[in-house]
C-alpha atoms as a PDB file:
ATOM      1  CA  UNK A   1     -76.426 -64.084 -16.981  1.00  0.00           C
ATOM      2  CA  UNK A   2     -79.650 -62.190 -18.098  1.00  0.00           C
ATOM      3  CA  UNK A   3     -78.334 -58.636 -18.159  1.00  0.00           C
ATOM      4  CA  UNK A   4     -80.805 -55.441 -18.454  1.00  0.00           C
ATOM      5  CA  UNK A   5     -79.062 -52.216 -19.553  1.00  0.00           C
ATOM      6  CA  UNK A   6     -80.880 -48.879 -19.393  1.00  0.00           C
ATOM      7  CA  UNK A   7     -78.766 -45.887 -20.373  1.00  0.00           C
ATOM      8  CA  UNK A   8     -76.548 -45.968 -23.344  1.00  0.00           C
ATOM      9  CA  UNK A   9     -75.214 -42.385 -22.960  1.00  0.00           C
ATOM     10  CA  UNK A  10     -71.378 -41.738 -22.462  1.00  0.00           C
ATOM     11  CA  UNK A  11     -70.471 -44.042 -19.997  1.00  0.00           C
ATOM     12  CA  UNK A  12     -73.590 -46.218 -20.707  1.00  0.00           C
ATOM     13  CA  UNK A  13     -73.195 -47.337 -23.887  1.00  0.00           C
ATOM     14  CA  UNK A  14     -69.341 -48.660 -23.107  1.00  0.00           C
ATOM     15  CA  UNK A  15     -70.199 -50.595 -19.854  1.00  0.00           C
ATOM     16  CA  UNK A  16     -72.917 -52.142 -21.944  1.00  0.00           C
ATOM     17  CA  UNK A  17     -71.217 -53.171 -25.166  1.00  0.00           C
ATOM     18  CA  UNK A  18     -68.245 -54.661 -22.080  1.00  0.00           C
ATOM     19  CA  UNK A  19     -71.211 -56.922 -20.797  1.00  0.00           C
ATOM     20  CA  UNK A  20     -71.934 -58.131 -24.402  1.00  0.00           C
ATOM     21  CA  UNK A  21     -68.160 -58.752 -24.546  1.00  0.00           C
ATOM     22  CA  UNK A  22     -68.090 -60.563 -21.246  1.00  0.00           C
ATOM     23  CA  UNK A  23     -70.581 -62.650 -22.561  1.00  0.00           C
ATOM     24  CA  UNK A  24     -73.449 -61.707 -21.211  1.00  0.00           C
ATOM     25  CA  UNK A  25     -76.703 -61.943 -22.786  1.00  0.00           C
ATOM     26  CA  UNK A  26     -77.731 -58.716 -22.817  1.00  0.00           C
ATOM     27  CA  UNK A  27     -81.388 -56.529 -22.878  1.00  0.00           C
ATOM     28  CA  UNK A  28     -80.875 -52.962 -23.848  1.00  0.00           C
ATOM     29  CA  UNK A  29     -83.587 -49.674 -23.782  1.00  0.00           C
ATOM     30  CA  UNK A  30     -82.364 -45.929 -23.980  1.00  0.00           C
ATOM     31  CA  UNK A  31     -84.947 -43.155 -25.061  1.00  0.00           C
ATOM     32  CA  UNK A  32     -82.802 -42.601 -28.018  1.00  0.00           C
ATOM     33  CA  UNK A  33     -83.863 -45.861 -29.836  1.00  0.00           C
ATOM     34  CA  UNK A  34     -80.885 -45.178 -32.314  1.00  0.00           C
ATOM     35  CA  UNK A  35     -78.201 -44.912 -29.359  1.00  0.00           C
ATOM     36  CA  UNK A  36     -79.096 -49.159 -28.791  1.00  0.00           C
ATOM     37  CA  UNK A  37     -77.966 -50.013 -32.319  1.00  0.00           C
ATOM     38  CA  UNK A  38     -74.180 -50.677 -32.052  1.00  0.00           C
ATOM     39  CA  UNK A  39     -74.962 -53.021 -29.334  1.00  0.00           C
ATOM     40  CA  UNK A  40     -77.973 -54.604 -31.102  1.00  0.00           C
ATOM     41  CA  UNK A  41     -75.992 -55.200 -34.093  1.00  0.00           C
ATOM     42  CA  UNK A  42     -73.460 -56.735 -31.299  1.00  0.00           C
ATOM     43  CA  UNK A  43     -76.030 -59.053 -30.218  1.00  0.00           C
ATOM     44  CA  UNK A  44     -78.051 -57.442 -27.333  1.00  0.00           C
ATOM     45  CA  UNK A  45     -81.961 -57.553 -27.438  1.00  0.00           C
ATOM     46  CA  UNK A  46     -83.901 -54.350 -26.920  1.00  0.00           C
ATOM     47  CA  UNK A  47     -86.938 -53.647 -25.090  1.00  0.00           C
ATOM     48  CA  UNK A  48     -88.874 -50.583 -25.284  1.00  0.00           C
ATOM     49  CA  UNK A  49     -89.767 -50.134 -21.939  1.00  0.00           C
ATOM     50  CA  UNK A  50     -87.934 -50.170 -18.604  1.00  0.00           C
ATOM     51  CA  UNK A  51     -90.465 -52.259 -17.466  1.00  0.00           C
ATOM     52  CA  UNK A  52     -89.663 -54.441 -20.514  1.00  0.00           C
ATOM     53  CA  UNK A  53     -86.200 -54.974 -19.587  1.00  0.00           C
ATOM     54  CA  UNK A  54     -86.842 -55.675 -16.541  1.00  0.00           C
ATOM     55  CA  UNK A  55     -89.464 -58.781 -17.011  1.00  0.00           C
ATOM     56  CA  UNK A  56     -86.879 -59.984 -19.539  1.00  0.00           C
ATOM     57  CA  UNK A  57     -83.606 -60.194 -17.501  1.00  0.00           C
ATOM     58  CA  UNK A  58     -82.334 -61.162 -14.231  1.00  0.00           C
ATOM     59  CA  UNK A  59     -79.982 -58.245 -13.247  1.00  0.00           C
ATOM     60  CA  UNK A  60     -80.560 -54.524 -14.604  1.00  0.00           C
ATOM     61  CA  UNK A  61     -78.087 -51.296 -14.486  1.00  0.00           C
ATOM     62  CA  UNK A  62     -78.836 -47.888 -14.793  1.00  0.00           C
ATOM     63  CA  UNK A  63     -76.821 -45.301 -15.996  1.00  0.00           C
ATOM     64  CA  UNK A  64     -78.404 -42.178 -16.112  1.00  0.00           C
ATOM     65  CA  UNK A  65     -78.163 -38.594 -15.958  1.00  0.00           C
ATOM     66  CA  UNK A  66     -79.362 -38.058 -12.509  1.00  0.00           C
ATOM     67  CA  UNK A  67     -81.817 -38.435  -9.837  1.00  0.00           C
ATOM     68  CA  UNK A  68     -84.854 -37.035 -11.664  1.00  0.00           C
ATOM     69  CA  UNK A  69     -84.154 -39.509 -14.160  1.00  0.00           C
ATOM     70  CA  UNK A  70     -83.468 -42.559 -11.829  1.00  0.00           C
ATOM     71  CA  UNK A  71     -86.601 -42.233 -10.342  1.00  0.00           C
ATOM     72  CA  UNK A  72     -88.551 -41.951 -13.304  1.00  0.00           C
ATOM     73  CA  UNK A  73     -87.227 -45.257 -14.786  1.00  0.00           C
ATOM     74  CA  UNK A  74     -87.344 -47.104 -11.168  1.00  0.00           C
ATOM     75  CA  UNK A  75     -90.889 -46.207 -10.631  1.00  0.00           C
ATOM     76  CA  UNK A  76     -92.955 -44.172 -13.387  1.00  0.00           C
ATOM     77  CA  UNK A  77     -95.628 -45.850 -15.347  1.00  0.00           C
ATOM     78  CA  UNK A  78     -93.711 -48.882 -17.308  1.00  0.00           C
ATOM     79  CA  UNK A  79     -90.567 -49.069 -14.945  1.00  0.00           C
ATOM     80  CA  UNK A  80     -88.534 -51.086 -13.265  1.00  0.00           C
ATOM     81  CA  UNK A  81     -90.831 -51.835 -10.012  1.00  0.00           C
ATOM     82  CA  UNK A  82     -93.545 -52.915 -12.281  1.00  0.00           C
ATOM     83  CA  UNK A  83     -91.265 -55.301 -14.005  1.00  0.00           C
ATOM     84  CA  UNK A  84     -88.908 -56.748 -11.282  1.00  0.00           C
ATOM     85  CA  UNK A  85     -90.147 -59.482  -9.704  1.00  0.00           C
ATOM     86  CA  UNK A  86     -89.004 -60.904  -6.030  1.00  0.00           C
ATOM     87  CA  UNK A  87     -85.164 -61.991  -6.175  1.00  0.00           C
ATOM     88  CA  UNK A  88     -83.961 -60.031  -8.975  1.00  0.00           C
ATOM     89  CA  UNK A  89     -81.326 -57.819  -8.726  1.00  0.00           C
ATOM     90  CA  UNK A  90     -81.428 -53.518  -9.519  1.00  0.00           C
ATOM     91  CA  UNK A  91     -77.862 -51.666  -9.137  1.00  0.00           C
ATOM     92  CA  UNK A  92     -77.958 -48.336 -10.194  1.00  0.00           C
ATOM     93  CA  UNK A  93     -74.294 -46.777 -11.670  1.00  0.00           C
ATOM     94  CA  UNK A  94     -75.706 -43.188 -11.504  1.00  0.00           C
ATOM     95  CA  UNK A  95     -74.354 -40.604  -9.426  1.00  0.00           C
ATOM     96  CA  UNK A  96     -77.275 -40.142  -7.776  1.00  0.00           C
ATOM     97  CA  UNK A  97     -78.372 -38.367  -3.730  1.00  0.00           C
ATOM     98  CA  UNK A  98     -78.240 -40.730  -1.396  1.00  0.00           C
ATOM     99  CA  UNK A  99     -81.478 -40.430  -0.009  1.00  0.00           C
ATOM    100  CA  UNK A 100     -83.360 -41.171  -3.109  1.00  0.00           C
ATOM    101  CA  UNK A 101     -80.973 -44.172  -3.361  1.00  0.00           C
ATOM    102  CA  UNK A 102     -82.325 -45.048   0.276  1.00  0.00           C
ATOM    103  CA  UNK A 103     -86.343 -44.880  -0.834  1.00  0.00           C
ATOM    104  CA  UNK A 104     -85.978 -46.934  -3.246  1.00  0.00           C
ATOM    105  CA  UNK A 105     -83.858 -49.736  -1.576  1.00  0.00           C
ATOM    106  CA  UNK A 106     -86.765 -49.879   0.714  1.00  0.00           C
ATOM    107  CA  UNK A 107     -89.808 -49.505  -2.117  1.00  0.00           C
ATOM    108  CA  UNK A 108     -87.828 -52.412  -3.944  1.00  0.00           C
ATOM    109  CA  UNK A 109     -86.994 -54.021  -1.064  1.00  0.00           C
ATOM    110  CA  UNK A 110     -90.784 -54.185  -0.260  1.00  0.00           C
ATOM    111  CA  UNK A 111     -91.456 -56.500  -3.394  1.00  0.00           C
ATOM    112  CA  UNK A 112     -88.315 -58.704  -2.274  1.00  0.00           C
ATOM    113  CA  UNK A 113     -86.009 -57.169  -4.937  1.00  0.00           C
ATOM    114  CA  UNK A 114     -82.576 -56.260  -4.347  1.00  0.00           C
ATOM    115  CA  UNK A 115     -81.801 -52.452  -4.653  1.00  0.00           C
ATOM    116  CA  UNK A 116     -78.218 -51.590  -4.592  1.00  0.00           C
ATOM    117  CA  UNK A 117     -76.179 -48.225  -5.439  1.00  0.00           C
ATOM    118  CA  UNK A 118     -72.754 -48.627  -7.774  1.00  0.00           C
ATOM    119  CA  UNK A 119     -71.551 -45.470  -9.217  1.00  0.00           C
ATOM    120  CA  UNK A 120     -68.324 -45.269 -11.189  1.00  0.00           C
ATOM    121  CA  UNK A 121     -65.671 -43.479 -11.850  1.00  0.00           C
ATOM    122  CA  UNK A 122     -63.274 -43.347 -14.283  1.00  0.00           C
ATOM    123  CA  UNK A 123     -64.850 -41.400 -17.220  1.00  0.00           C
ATOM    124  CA  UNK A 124     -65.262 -42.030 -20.702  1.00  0.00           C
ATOM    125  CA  UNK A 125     -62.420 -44.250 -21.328  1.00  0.00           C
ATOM    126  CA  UNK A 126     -62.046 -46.059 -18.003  1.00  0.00           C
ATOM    127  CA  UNK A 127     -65.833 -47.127 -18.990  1.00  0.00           C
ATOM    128  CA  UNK A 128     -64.307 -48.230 -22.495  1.00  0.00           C
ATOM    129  CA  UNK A 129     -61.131 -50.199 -21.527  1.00  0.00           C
ATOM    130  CA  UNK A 130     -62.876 -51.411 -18.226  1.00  0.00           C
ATOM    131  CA  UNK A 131     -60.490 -49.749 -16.131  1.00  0.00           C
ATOM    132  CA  UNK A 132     -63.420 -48.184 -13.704  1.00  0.00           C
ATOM    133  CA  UNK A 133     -64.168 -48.227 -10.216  1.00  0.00           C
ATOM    134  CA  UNK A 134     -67.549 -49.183  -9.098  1.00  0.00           C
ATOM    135  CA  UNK A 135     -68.618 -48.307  -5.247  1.00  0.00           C
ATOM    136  CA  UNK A 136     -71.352 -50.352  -4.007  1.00  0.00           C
ATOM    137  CA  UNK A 137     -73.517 -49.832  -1.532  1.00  0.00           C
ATOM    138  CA  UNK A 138     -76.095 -52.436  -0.002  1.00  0.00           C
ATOM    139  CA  UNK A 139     -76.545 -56.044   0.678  1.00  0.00           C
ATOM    140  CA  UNK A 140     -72.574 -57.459   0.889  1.00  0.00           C
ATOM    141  CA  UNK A 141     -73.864 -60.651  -0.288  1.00  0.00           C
ATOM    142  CA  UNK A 142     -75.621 -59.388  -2.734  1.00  0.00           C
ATOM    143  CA  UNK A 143     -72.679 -57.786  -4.267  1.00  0.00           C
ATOM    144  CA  UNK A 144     -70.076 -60.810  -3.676  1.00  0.00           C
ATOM    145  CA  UNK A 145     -72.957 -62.696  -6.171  1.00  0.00           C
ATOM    146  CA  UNK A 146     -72.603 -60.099  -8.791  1.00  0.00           C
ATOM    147  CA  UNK A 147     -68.844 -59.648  -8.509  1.00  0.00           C
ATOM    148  CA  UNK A 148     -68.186 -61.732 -11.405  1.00  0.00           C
ATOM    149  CA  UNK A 149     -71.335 -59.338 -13.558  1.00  0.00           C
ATOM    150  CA  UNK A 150     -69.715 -56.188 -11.973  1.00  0.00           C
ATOM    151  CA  UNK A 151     -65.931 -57.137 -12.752  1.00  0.00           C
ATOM    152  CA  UNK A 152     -67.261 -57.228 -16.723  1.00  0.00           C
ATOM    153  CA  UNK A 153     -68.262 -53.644 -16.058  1.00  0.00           C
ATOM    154  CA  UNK A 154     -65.457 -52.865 -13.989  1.00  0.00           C
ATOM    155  CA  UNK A 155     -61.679 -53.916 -13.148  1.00  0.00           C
ATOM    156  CA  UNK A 156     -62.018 -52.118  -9.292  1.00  0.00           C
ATOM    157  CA  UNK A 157     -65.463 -53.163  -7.796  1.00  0.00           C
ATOM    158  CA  UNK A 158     -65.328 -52.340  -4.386  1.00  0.00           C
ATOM    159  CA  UNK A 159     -68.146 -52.981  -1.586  1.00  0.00           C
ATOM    160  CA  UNK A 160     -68.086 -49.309   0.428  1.00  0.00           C
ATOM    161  CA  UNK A 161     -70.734 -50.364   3.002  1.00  0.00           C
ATOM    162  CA  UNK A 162     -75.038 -50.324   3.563  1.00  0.00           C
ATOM    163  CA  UNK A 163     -77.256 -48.707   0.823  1.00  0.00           C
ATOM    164  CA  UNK A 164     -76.327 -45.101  -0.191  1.00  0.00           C
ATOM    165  CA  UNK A 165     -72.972 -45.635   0.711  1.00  0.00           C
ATOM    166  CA  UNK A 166     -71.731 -46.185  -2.290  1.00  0.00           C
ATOM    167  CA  UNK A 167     -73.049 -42.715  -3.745  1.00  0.00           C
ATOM    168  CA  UNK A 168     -71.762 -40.910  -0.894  1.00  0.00           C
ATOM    169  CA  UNK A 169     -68.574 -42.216  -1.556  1.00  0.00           C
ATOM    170  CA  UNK A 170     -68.949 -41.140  -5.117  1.00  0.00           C
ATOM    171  CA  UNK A 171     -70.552 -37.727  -4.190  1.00  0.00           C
ATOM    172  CA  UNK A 172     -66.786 -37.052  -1.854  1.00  0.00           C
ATOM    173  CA  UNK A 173     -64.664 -37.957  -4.504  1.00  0.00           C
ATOM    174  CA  UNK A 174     -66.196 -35.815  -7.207  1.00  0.00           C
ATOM    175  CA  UNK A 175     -66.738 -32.932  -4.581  1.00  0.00           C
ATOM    176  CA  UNK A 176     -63.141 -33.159  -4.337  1.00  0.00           C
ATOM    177  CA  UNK A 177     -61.999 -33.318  -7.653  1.00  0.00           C
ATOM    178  CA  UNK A 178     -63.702 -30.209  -8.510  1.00  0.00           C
ATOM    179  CA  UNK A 179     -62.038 -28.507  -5.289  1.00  0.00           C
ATOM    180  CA  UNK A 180     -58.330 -29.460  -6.431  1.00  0.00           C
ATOM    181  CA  UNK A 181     -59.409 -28.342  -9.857  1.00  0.00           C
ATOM    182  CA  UNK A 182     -60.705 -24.339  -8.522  1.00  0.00           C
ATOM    183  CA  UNK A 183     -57.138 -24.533  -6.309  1.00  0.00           C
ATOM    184  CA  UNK A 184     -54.943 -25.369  -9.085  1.00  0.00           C
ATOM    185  CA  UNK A 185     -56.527 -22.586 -11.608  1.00  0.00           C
ATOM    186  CA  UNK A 186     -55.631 -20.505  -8.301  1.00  0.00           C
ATOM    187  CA  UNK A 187     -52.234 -20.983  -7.703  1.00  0.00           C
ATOM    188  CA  UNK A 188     -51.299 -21.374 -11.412  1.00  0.00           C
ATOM    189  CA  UNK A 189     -52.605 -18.043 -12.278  1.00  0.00           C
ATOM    190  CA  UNK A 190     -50.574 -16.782  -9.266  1.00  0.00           C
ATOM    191  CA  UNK A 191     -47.562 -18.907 -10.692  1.00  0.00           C
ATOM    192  CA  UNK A 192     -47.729 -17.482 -14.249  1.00  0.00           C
ATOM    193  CA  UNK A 193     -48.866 -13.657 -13.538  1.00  0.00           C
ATOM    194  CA  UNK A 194     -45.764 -13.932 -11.222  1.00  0.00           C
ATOM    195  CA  UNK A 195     -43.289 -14.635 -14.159  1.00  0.00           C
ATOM    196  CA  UNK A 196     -42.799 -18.455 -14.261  1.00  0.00           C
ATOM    197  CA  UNK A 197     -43.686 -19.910 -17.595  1.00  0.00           C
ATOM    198  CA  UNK A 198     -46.586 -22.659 -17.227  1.00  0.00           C
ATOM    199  CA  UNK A 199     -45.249 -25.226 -18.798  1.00  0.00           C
ATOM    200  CA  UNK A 200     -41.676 -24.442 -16.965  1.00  0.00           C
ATOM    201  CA  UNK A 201     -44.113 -24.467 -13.545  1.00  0.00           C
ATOM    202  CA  UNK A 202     -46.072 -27.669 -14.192  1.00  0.00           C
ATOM    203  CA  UNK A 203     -42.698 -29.252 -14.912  1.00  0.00           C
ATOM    204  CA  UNK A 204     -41.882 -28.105 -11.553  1.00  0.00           C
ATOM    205  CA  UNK A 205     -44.220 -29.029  -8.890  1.00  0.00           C
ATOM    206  CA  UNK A 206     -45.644 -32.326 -10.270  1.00  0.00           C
ATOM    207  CA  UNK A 207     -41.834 -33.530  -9.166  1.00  0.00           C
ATOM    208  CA  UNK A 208     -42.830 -32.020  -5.624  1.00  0.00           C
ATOM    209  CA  UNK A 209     -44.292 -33.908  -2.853  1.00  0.00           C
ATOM    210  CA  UNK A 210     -48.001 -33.325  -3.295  1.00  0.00           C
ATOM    211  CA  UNK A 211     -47.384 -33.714  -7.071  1.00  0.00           C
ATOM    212  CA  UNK A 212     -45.630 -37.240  -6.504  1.00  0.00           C
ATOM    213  CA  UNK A 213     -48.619 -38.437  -4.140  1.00  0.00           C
ATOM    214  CA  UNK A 214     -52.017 -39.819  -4.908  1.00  0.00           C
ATOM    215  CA  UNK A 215     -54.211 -37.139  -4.073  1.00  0.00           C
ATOM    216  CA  UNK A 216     -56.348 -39.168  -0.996  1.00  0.00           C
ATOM    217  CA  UNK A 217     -52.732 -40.709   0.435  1.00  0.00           C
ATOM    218  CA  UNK A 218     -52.187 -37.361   2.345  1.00  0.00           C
ATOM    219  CA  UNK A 219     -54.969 -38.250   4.740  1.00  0.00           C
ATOM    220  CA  UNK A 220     -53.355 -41.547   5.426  1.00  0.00           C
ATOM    221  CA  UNK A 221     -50.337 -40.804   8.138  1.00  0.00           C
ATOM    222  CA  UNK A 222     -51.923 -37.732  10.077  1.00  0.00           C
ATOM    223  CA  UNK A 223     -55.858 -37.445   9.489  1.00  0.00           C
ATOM    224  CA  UNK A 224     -57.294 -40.785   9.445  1.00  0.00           C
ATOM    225  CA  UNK A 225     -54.984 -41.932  12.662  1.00  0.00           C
ATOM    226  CA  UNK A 226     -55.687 -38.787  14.375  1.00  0.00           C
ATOM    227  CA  UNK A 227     -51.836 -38.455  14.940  1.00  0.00           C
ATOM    228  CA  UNK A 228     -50.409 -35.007  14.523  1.00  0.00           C
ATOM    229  CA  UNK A 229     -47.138 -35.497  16.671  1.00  0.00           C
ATOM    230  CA  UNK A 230     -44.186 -35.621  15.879  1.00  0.00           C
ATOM    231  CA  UNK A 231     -45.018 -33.070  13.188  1.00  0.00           C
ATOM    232  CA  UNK A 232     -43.844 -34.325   9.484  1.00  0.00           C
ATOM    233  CA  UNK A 233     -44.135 -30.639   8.770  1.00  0.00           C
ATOM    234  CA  UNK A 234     -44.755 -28.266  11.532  1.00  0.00           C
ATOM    235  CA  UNK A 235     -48.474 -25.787  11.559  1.00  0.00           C
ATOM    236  CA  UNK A 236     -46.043 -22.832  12.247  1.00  0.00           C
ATOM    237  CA  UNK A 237     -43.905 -23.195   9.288  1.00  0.00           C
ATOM    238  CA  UNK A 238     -46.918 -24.407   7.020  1.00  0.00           C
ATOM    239  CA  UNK A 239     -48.386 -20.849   8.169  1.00  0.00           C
ATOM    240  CA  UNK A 240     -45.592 -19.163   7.141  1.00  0.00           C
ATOM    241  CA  UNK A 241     -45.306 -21.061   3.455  1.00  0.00           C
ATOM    242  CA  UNK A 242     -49.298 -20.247   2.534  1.00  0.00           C
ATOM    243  CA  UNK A 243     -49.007 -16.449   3.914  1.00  0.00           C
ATOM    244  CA  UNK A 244     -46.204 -16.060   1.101  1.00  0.00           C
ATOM    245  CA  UNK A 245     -47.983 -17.549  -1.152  1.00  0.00           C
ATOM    246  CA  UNK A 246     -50.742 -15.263   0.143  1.00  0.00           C
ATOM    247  CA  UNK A 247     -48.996 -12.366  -0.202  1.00  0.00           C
ATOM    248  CA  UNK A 248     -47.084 -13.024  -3.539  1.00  0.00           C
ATOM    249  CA  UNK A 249     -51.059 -12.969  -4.743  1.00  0.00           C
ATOM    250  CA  UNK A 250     -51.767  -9.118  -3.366  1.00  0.00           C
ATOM    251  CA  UNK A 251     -48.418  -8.340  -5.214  1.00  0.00           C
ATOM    252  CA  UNK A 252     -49.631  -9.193  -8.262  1.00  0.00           C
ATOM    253  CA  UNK A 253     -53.275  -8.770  -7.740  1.00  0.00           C
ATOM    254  CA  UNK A 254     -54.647 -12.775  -8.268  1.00  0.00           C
ATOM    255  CA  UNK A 255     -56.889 -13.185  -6.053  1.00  0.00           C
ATOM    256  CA  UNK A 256     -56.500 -16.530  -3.868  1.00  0.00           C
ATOM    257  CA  UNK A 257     -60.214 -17.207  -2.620  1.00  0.00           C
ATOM    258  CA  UNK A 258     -59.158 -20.762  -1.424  1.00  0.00           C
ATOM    259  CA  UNK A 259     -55.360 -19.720  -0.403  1.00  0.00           C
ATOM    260  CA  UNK A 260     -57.350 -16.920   1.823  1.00  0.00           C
ATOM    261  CA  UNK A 261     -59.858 -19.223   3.411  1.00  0.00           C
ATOM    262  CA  UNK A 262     -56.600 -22.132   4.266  1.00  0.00           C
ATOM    263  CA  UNK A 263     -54.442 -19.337   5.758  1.00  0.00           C
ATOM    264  CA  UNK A 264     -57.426 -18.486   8.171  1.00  0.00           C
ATOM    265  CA  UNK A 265     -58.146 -22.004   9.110  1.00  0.00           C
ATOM    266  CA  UNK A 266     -53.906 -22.095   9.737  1.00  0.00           C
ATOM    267  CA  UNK A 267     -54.155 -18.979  11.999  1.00  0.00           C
ATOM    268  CA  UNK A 268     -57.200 -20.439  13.721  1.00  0.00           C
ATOM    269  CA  UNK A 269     -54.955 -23.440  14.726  1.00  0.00           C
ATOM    270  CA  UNK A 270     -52.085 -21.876  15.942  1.00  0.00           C
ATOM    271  CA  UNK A 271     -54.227 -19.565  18.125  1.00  0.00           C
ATOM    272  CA  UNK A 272     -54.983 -23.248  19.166  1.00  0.00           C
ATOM    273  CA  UNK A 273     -51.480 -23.804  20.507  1.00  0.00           C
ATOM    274  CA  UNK A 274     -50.651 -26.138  17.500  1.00  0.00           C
ATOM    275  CA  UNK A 275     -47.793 -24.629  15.855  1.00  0.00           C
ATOM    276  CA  UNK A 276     -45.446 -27.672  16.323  1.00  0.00           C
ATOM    277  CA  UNK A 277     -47.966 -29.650  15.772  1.00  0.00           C
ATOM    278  CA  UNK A 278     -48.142 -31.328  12.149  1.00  0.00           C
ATOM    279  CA  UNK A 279     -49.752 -29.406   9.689  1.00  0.00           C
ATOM    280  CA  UNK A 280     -52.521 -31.032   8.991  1.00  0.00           C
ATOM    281  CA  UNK A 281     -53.582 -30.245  12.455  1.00  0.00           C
ATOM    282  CA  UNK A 282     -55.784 -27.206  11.283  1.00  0.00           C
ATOM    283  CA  UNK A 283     -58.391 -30.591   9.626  1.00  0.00           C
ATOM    284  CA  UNK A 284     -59.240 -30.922  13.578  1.00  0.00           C
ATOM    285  CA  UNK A 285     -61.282 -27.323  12.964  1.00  0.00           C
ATOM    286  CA  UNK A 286     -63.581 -29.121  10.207  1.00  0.00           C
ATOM    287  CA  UNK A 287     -64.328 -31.788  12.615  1.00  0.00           C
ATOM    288  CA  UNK A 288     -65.337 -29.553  15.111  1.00  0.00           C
ATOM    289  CA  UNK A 289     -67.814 -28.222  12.918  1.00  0.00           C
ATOM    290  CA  UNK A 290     -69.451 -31.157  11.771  1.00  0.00           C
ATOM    291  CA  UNK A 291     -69.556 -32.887  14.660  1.00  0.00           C
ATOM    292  CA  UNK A 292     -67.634 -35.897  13.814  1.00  0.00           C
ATOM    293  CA  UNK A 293     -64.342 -37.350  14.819  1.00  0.00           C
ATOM    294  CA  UNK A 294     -62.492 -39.280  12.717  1.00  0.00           C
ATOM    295  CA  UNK A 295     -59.810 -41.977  14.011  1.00  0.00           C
ATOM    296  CA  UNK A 296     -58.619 -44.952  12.746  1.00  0.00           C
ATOM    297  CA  UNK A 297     -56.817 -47.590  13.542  1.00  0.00           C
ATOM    298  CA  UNK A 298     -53.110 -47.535  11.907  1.00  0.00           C
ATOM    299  CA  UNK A 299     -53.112 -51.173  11.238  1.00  0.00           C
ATOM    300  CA  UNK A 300     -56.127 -51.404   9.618  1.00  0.00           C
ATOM    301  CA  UNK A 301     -54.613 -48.668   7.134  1.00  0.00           C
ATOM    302  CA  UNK A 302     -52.012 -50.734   6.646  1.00  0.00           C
ATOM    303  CA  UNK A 303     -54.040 -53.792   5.903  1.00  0.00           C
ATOM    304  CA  UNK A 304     -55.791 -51.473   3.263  1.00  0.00           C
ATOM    305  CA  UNK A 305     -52.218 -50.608   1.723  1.00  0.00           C
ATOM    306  CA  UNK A 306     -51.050 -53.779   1.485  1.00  0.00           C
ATOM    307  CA  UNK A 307     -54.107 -55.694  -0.238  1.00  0.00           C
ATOM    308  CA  UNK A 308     -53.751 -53.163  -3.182  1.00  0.00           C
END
């Protein structure tokens, strides 16, 4: 396939020089000429435009720093709208906002080009060894066309759902790495100003149960369902666990921002009635609040689970 390539930065230039591998043949432009000339020595053409790319291909990627940028490539004077014609194919691997993602589906798809969103994850070396997810959002049939383009990107290409949905996906996973990340600088600064040595502590709880589970598993038998009885782990004693931990921190002076803010949300819910409910009960207070409700189905979880 005719492969465009705009964005040879840190994650760019690996997915790029894996499409050259694949054996794709391959049109490359970056505003750092220089950063194109590992892959051009590889084989790949270069173009000097994005517009250039994308009269010369079939399929183009972006990978790019951010929405600012997208949008300047997509539509500025010598981009990708002026060079796409009807049929081609635009996905964008940028972590990007959603709603730009949405204007331009719609501005492409008004020339009868395919727009769809498929940022990654797996940093650095997932984008080197191919072992990198890629969350699409858009046309499904679109995407099951490309799988084959994608997969030399790739190993985990997975359709998430209509346009943008593949950035919001993106957008909840980062959110949420960087969330774990501020709690565990919490409660290991707790851990070590209370005596234990950190190495002697990490030993210790990555052998406990959150440290043996995937991090988005614990939203599998309570949250998604909706099922918080029988508890697995009842509110009241979860209450009881956080305010020591809680208190262990005003001992020693750390202060437990995050630690704080989940022992309120777990006196909130037992004010509720919940205390023998599971713990993960006190989630019902964020849905409240943004006016969703989340349920479902068990099987189809289990369908999920067992297709991996």
């Amino acid at each position: 396939m005719r492969v465009g390539f705009i964005g040879l930065g840190t994650m760019g230039r690996h997915m790029a020089a894996n499409l050259i591998k694949a054996g794709h043949d391959l049109v490359v432009h970056d505003v750092r000429r220089e950063a194109a000339t590992p892959h051009r020595e590889a084989g790949a053409g270069w173009a000097d435009t994005p517009r250039g790319v994308a009269e010369a291909t079939d399929v183009v990627f972006t990978s790019l720093p951010g929405p600012v940028e997208v949008e300047a490539v997509a539509l500025g004077e010598d981009g990708l709208l002026a060079g796409l014609s009807a049929g081609k194919v635009y996905f964008d691997l940028t972590t990007n906002a959603p709603g730009l993602v949405r204007r331009l589906h719609e501005v492409f798809g008004a020339q009868g080009i395919h727009m769809l969103d498929a940022p990654v994850s797996g940093g650095p070396r997932g984008a080197e060894s191919r072992r990198l997810a890629l969350w699409v959002g858009g046309d499904e049939a679109v995407f099951e066309r490309h799988r084959p383009v994608l997969e030399a990107i790739g190993d985990r290409p997975c359709y998430v759902g209509p346009i943008g949905a593949g950035s919001v996906a993106k957008l909840v996973h980062n959110c949420a790495g960087y969330v774990i990340q501020t709690a565990l600088a919490e409660v290991f600064t707790l851990g070590v100003k209370a005596g234990v040595d950190p190495l002697a502590l990490w030993k210790a709880v990555r052998q406990g149960a959150v440290g043996r589970r995937r991090t988005f598993e614990g939203l599998i038998d309570q949250f998604l369902p909706g099922t918080f009885e029988p508890a697995a782990f009842a509110l009241r004693l979860a209450h009881k666990d956080v305010g020591l931990a809680t208190a262990l921190g005003r001992e020693h002076k750390v202060p437990l921002r995050l630690a704080n803010i989940t022992l309120e949300e777990m006196t909130e819910a037992l004010n509720r009635g919940w205390g023998e409910r599971d713990s993960r009960v006190a989630m019902l207070l964020q849905e409240e609040r943004a006016g969703v409700e989340i349920r479902v189905p068990e099987a189809a979880i289990r369908r999920v689970l067992e297709a991996e």
